[in-house]
PDB file of N, CA and C in Angstrom:
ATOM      1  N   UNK A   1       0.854  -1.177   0.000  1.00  0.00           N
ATOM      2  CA  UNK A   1       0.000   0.000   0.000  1.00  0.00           C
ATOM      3  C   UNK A   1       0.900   1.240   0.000  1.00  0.00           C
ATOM      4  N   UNK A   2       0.438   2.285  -0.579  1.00  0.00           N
ATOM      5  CA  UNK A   2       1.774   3.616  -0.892  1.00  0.00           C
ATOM      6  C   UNK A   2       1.234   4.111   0.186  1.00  0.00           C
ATOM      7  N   UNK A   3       1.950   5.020   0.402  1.00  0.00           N
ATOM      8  CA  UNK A   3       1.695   6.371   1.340  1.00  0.00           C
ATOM      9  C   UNK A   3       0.740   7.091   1.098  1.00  0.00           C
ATOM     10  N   UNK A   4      -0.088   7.157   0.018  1.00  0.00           N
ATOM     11  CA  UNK A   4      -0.945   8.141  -0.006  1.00  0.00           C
ATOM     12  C   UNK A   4      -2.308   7.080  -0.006  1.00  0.00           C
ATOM     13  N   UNK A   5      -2.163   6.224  -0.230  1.00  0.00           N
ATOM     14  CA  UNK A   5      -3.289   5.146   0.286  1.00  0.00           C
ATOM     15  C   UNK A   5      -3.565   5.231   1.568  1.00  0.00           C
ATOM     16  N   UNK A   6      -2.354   4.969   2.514  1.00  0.00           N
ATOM     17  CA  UNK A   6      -2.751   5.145   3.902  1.00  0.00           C
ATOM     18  C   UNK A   6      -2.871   6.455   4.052  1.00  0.00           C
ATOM     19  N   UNK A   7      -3.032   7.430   3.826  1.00  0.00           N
ATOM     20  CA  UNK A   7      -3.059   9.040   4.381  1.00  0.00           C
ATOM     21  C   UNK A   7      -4.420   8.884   4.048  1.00  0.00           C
ATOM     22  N   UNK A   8      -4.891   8.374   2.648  1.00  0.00           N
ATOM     23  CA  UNK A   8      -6.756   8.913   2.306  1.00  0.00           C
ATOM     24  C   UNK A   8      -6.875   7.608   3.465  1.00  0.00           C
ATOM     25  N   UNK A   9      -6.724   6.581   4.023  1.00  0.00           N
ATOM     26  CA  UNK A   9      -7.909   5.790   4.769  1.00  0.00           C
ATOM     27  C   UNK A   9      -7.200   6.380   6.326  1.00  0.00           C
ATOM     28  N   UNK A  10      -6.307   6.804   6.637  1.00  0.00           N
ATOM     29  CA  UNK A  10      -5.999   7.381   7.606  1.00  0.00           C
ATOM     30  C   UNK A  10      -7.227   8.480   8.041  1.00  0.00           C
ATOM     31  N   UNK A  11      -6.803   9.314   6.857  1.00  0.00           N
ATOM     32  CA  UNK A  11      -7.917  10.817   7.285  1.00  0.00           C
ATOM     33  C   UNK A  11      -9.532  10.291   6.616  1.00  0.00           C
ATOM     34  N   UNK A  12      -9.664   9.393   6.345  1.00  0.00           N
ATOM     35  CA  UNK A  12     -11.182   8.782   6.294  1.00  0.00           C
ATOM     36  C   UNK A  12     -11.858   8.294   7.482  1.00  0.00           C
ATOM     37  N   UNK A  13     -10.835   7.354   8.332  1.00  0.00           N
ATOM     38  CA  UNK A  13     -11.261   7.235   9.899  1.00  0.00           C
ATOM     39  C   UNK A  13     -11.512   8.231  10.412  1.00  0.00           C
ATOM     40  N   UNK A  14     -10.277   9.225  10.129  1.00  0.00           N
ATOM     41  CA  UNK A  14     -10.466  10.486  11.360  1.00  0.00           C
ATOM     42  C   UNK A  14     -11.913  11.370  10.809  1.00  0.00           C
ATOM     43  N   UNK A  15     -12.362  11.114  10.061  1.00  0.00           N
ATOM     44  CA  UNK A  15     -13.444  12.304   9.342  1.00  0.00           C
ATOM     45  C   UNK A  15     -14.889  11.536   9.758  1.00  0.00           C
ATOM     46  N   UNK A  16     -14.757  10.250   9.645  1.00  0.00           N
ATOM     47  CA  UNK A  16     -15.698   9.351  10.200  1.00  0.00           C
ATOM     48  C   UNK A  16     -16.053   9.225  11.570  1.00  0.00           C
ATOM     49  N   UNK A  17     -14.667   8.865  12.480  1.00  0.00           N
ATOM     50  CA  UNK A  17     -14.603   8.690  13.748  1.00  0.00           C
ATOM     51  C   UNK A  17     -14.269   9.718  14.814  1.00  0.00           C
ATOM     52  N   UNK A  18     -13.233  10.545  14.121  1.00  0.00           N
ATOM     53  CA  UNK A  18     -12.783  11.521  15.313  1.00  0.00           C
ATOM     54  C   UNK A  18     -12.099  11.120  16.259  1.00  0.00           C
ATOM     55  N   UNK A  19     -11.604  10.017  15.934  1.00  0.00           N
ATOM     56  CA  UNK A  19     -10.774   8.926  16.976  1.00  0.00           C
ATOM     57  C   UNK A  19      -9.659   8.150  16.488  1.00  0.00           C
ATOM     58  N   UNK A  20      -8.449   7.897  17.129  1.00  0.00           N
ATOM     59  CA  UNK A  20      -7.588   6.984  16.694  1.00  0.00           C
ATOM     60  C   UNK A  20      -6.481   7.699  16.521  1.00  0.00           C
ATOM     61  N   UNK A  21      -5.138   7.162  16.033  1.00  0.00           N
ATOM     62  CA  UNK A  21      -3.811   7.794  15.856  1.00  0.00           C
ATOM     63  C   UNK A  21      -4.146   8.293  14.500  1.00  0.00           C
ATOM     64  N   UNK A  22      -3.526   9.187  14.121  1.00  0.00           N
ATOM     65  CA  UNK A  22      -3.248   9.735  12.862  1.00  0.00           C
ATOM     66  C   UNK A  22      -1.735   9.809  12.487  1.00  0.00           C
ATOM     67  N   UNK A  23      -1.159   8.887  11.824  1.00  0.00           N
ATOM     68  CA  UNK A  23       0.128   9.545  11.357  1.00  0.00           C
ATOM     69  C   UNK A  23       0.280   9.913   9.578  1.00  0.00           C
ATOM     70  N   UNK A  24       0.627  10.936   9.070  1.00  0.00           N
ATOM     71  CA  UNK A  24       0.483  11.520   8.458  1.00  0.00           C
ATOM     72  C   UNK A  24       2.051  11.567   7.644  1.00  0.00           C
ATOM     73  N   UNK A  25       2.138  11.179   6.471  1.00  0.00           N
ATOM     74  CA  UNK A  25       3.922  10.669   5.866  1.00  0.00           C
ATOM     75  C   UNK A  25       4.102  12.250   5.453  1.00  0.00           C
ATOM     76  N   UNK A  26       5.859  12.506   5.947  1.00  0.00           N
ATOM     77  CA  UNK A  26       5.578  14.061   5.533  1.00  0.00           C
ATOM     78  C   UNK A  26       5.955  14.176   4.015  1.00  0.00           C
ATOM     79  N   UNK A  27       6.340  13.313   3.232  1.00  0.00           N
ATOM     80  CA  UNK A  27       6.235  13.216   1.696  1.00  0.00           C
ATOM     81  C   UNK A  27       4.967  12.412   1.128  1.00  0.00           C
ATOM     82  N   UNK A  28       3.868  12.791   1.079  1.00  0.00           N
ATOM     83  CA  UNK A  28       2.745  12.582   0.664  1.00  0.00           C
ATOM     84  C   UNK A  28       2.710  13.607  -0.492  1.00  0.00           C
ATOM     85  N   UNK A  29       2.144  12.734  -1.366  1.00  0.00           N
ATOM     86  CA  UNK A  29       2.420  13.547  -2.880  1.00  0.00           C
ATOM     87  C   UNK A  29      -0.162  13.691  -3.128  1.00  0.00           C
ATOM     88  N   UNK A  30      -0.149  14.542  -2.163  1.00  0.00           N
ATOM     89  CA  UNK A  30      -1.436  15.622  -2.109  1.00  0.00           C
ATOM     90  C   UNK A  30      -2.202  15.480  -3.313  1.00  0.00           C
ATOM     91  N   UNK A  31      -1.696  15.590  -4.622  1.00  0.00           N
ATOM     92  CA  UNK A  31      -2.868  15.904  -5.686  1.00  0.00           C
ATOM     93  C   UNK A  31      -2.870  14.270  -6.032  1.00  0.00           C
ATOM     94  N   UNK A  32      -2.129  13.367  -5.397  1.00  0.00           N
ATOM     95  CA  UNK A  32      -2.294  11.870  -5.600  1.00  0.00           C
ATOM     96  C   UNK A  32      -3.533  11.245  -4.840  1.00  0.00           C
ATOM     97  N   UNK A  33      -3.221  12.166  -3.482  1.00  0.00           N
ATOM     98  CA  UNK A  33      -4.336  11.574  -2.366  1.00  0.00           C
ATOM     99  C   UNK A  33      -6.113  12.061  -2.785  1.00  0.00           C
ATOM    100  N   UNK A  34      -5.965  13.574  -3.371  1.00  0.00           N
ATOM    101  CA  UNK A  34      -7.148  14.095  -3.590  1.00  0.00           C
ATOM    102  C   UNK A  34      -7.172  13.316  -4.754  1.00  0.00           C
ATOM    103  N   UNK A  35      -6.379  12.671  -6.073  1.00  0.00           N
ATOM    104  CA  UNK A  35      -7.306  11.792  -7.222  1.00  0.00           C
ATOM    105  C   UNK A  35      -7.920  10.747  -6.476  1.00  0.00           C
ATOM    106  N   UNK A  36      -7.294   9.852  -5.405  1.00  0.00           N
ATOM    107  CA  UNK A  36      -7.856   8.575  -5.137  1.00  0.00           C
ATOM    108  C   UNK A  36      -8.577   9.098  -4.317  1.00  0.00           C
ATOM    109  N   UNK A  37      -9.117  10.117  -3.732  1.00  0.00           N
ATOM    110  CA  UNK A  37     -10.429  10.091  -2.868  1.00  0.00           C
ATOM    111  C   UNK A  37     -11.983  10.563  -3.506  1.00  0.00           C
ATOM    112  N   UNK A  38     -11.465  11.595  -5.054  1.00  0.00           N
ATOM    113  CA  UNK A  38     -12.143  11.715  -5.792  1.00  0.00           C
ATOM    114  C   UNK A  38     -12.339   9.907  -6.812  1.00  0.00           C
ATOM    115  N   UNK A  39     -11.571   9.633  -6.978  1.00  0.00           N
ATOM    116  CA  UNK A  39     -12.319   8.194  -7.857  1.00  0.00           C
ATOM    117  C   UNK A  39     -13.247   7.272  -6.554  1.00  0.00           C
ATOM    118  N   UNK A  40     -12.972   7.660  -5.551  1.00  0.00           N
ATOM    119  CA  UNK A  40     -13.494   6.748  -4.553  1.00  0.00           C
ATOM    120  C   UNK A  40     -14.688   7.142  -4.161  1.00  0.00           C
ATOM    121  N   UNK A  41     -15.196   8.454  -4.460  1.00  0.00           N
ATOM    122  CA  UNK A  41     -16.255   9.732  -3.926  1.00  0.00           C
ATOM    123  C   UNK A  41     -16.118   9.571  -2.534  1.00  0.00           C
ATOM    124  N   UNK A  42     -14.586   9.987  -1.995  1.00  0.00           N
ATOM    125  CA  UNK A  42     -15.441  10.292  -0.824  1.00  0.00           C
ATOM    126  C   UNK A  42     -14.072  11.321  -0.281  1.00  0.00           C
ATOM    127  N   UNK A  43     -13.967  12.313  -1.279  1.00  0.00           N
ATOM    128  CA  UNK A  43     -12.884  13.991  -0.992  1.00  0.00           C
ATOM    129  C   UNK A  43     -13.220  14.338   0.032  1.00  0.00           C
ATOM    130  N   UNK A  44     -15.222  14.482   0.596  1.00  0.00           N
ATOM    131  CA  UNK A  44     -14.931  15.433   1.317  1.00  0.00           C
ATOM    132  C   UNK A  44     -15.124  14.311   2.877  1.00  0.00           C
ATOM    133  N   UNK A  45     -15.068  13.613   3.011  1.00  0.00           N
ATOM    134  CA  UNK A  45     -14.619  12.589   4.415  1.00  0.00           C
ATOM    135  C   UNK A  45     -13.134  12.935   4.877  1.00  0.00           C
ATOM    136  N   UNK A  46     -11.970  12.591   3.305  1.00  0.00           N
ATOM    137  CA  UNK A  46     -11.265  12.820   3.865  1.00  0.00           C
ATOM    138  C   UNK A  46     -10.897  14.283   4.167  1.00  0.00           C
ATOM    139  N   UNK A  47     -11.159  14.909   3.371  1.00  0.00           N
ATOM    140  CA  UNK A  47     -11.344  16.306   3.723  1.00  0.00           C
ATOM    141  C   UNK A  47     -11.708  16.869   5.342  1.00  0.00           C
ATOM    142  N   UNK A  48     -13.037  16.116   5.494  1.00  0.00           N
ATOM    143  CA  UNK A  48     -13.073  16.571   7.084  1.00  0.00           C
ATOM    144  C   UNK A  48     -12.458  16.290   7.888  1.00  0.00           C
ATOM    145  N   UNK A  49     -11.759  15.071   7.771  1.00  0.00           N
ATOM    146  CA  UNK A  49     -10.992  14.220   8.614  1.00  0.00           C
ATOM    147  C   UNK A  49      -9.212  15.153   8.471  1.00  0.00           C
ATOM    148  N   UNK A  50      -9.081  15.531   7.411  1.00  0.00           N
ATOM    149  CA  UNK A  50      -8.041  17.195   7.528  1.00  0.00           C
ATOM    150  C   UNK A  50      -8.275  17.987   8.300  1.00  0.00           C
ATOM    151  N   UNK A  51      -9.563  18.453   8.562  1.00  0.00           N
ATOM    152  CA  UNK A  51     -10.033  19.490   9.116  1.00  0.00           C
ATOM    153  C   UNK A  51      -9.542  19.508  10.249  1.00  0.00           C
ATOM    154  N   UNK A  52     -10.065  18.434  10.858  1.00  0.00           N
ATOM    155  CA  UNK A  52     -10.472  18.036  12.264  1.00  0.00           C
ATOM    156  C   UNK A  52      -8.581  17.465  12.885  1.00  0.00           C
ATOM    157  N   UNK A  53      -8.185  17.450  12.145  1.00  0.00           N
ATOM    158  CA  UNK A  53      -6.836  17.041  12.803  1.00  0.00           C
ATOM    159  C   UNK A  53      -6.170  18.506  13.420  1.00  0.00           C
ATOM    160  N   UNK A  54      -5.531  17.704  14.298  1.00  0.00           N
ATOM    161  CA  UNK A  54      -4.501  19.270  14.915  1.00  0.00           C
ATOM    162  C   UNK A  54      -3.494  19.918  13.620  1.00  0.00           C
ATOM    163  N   UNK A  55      -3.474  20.990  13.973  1.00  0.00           N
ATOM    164  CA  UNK A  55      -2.658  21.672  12.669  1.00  0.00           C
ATOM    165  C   UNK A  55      -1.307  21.058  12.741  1.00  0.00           C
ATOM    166  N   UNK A  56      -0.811  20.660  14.022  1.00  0.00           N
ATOM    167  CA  UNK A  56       0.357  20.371  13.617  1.00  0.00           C
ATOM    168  C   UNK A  56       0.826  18.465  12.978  1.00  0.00           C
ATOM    169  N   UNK A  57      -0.523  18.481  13.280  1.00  0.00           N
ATOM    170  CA  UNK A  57      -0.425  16.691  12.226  1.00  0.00           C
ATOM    171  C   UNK A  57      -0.632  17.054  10.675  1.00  0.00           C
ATOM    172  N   UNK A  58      -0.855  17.934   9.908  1.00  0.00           N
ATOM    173  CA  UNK A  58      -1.367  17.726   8.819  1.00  0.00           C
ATOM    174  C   UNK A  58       0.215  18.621   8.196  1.00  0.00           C
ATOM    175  N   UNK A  59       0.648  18.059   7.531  1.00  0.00           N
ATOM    176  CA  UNK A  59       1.591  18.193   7.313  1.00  0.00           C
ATOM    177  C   UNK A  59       0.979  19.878   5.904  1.00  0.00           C
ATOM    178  N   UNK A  60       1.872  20.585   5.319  1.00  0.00           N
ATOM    179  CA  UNK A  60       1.350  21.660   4.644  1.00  0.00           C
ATOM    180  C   UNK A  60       0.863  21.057   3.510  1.00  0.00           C
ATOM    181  N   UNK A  61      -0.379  21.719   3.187  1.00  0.00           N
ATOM    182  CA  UNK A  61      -0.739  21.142   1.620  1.00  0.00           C
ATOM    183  C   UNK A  61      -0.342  22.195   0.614  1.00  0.00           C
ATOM    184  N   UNK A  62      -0.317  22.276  -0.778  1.00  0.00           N
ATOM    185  CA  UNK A  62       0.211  23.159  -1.538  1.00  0.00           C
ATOM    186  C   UNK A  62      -1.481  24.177  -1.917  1.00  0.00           C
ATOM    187  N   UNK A  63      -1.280  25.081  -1.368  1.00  0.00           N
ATOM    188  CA  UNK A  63      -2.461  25.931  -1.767  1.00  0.00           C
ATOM    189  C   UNK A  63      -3.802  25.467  -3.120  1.00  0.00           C
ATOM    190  N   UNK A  64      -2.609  25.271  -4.089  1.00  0.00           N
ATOM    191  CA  UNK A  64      -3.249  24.792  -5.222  1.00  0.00           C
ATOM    192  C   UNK A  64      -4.186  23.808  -5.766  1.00  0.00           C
ATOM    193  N   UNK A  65      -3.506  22.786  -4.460  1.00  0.00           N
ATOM    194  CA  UNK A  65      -4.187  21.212  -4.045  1.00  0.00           C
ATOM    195  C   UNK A  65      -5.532  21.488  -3.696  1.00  0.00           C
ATOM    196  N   UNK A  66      -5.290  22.393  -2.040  1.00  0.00           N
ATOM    197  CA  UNK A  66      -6.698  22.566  -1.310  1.00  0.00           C
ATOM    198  C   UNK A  66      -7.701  23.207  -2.312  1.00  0.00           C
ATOM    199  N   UNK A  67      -7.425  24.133  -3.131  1.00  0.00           N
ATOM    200  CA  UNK A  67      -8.262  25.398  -3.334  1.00  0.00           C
ATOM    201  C   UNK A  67      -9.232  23.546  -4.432  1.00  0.00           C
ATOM    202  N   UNK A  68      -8.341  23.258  -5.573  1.00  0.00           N
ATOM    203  CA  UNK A  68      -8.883  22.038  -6.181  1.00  0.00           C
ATOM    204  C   UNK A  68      -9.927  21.043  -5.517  1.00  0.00           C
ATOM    205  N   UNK A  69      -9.139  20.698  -4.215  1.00  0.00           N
ATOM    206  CA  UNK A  69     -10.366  19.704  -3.324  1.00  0.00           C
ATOM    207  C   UNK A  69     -11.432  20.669  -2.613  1.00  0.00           C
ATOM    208  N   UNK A  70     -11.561  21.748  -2.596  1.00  0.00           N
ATOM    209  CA  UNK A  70     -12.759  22.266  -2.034  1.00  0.00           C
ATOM    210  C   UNK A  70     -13.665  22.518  -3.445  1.00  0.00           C
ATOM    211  N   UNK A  71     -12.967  23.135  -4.682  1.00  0.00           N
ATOM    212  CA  UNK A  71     -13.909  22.919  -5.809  1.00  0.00           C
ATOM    213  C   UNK A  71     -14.444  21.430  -5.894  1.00  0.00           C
ATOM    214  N   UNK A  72     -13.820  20.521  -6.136  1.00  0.00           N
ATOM    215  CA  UNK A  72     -14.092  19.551  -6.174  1.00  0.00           C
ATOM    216  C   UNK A  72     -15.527  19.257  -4.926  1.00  0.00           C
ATOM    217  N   UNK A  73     -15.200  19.258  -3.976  1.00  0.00           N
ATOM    218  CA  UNK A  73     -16.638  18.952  -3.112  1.00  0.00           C
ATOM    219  C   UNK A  73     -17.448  19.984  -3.329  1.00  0.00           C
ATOM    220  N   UNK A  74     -17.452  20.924  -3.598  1.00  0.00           N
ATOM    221  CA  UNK A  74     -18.323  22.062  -4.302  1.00  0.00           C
ATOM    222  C   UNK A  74     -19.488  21.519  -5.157  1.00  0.00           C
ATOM    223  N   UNK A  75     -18.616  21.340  -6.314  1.00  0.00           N
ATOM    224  CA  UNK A  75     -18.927  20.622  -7.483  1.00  0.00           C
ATOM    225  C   UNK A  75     -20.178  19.638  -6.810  1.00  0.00           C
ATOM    226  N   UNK A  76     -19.504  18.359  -6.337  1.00  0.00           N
ATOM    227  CA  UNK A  76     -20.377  17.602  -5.651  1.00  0.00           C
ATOM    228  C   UNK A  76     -21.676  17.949  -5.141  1.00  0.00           C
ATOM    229  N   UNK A  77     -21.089  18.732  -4.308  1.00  0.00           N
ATOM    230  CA  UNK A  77     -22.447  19.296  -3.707  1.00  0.00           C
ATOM    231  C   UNK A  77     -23.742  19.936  -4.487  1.00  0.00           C
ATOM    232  N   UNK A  78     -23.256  20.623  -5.590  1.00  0.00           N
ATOM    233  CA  UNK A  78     -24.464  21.113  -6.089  1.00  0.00           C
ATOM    234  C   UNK A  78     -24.722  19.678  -6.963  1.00  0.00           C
ATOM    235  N   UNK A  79     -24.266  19.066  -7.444  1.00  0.00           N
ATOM    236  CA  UNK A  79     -24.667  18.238  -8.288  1.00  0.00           C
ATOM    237  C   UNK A  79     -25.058  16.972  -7.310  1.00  0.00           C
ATOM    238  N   UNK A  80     -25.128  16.830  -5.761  1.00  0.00           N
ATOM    239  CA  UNK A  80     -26.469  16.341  -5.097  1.00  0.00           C
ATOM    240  C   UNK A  80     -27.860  17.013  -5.215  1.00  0.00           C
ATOM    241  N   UNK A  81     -27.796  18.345  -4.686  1.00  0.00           N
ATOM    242  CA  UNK A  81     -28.775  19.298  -4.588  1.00  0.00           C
ATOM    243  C   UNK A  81     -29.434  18.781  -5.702  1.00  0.00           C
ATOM    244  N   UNK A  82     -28.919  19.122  -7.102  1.00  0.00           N
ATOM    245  CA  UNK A  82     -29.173  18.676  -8.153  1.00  0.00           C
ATOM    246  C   UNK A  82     -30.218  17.498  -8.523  1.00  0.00           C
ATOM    247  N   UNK A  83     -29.900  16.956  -7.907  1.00  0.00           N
ATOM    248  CA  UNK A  83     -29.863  15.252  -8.060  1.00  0.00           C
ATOM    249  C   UNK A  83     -31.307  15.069  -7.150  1.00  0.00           C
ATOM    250  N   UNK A  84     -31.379  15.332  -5.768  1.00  0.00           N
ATOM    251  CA  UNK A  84     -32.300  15.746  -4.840  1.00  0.00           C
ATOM    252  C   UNK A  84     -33.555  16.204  -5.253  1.00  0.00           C
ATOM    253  N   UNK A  85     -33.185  17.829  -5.590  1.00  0.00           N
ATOM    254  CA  UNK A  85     -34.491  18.019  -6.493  1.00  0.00           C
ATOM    255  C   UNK A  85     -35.122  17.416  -7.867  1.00  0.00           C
ATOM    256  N   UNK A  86     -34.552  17.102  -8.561  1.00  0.00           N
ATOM    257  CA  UNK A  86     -34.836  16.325  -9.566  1.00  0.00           C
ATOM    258  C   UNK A  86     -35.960  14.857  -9.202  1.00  0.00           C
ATOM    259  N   UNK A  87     -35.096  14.392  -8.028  1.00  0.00           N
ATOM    260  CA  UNK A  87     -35.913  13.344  -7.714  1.00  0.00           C
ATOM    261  C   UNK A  87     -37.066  13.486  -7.350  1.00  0.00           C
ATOM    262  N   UNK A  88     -36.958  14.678  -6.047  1.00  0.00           N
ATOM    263  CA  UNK A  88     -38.455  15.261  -5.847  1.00  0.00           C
ATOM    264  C   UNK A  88     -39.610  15.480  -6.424  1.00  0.00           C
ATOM    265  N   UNK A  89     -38.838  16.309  -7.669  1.00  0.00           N
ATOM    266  CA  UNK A  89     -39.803  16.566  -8.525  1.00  0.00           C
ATOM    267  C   UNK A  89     -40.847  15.423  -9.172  1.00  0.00           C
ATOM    268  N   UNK A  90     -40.053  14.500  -9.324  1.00  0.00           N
ATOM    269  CA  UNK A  90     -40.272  13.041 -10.030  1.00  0.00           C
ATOM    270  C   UNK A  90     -42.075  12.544  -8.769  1.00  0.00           C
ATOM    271  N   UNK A  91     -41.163  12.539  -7.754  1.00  0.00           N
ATOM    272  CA  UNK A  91     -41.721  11.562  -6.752  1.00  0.00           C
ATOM    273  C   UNK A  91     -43.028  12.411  -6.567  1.00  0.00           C
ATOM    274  N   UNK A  92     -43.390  13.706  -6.627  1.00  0.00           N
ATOM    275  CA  UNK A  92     -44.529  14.472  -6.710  1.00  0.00           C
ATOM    276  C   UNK A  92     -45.465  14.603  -7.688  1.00  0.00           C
ATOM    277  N   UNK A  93     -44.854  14.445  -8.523  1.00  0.00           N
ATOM    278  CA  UNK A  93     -45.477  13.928 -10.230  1.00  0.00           C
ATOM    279  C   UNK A  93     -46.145  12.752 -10.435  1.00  0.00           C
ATOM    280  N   UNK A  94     -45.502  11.120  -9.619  1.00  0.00           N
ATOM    281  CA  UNK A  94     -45.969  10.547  -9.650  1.00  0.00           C
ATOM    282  C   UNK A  94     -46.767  10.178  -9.061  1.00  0.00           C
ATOM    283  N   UNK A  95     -46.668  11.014  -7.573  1.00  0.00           N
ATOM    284  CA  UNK A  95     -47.469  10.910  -6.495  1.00  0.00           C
ATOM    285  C   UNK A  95     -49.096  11.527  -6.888  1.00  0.00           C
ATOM    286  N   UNK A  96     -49.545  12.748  -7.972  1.00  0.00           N
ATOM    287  CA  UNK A  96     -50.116  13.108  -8.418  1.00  0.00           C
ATOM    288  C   UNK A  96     -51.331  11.897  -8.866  1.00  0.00           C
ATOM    289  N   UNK A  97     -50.055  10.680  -9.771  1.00  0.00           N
ATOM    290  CA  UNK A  97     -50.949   9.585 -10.342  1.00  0.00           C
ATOM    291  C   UNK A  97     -51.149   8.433  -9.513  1.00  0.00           C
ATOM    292  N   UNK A  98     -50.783   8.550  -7.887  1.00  0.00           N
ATOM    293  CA  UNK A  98     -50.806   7.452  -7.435  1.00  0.00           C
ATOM    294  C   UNK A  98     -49.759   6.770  -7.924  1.00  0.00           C
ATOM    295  N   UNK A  99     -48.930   6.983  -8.257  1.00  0.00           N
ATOM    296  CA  UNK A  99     -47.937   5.736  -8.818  1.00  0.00           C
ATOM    297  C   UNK A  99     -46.451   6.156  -7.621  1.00  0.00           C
ATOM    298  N   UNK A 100     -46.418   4.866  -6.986  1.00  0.00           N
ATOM    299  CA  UNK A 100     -45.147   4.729  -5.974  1.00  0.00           C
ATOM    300  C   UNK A 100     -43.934   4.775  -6.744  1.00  0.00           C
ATOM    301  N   UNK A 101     -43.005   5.827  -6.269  1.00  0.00           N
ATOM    302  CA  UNK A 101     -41.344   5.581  -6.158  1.00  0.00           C
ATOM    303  C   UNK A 101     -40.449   4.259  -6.377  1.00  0.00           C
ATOM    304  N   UNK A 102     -39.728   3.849  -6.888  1.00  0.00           N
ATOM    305  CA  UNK A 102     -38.731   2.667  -6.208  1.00  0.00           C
ATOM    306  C   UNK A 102     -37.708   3.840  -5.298  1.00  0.00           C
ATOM    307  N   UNK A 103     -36.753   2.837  -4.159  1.00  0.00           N
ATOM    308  CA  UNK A 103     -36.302   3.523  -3.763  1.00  0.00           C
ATOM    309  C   UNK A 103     -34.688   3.648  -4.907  1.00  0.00           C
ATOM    310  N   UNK A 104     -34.269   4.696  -4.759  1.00  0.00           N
ATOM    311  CA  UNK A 104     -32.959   4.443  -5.473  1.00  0.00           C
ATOM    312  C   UNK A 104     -31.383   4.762  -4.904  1.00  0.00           C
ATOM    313  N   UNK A 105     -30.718   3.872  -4.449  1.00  0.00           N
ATOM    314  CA  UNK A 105     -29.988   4.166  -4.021  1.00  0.00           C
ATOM    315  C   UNK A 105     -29.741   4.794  -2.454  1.00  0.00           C
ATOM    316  N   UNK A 106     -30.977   4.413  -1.686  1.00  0.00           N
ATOM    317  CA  UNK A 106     -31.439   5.534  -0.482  1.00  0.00           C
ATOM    318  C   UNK A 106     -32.049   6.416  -0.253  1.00  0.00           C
ATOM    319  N   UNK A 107     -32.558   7.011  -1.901  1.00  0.00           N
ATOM    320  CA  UNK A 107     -32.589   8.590  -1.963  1.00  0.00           C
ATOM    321  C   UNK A 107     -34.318   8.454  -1.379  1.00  0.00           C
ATOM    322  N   UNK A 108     -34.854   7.302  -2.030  1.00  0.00           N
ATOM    323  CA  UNK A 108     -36.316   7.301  -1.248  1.00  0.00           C
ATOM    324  C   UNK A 108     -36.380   7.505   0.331  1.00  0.00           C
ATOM    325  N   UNK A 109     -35.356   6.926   0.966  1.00  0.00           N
ATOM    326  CA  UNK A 109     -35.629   6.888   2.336  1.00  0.00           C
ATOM    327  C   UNK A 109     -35.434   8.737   3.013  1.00  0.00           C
ATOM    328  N   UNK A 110     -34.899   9.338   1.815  1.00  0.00           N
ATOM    329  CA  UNK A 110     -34.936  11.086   2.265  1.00  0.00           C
ATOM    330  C   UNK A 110     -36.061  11.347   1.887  1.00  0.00           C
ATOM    331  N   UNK A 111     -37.050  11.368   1.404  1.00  0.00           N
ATOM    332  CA  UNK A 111     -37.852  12.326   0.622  1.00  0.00           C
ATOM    333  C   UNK A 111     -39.323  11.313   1.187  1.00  0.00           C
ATOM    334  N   UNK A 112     -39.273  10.012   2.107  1.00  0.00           N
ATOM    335  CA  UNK A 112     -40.073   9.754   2.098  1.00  0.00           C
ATOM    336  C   UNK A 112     -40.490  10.024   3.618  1.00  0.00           C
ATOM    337  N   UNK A 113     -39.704  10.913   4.258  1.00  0.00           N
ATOM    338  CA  UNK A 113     -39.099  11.134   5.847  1.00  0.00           C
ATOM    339  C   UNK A 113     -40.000  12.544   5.317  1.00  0.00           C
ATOM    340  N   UNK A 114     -39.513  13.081   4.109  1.00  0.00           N
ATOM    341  CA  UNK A 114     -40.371  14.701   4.144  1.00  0.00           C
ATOM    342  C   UNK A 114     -41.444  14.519   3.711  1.00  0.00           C
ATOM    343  N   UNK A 115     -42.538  13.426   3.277  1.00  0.00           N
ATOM    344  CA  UNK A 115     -43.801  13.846   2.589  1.00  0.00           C
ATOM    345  C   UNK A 115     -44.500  12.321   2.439  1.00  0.00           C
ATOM    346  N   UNK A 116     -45.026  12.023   2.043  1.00  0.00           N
ATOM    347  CA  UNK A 116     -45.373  10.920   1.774  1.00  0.00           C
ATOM    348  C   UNK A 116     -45.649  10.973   0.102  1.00  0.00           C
ATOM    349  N   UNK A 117     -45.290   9.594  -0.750  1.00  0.00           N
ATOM    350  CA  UNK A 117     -45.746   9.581  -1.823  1.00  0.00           C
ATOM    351  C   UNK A 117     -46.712   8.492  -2.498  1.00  0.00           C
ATOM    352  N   UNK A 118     -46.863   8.237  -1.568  1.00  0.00           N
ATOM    353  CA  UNK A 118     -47.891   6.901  -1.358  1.00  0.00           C
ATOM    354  C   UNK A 118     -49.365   7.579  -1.820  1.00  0.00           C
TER     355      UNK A 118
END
């Protein structure tokens, strides 16, 4: 396993748990760790799990890196929102005809907490 494998499941515990050792390699090659957490979808876990560490564990990132992984969960984010309403829209439309949802992926178990479509 490289070093930047263990740094993304390192700072994935810590973003998850908030618990445990963190050691952090001080040659971690950064725009390696943000590709494999972006193919993995999950930037902004480890991201929080950065956050949340003491400043003096996180070794410096290169400006250029961070500014990238916060677009990057940006990005994400609206393109849930996205995703969210879209479904809504769906599930109200059909709800109109009586016709039930499948759930997809979970997303039923949000939207069926706000309304009923039954």
């Amino acid at each position: 396993m490289t070093k930047e494998q263990q740094t993304l499941i390192q700072l994935l515990h810590y973003g998850l748990h908030e618990e445990g050792e963190v050691n952090i390699y001080n040659e971690v090659n950064w725009p390696v760790v943000l590709s494999l957490s972006q193919k993995h979808g999950v930037a902004a876990i480890a991201f929080d799990g950065m956050a949340l560490l003491k400043q003096s564990v996180v070794v410096e990132i290169n400006q250029n890196t961070k500014l990238k992984w916060i677009g990057w969960m940006t990005q994400q984010e609206q393109c849930y929102l996205n995703q969210a309403n879209t479904i809504e829209s769906l599930a109200r439309f059909y709800a109109k005809f009586n016709i039930r949802m499948m759930v997809l992926k979970g997303w039923g178990i949000k939207f069926r907490l706000s309304y009923s479509v039954t």
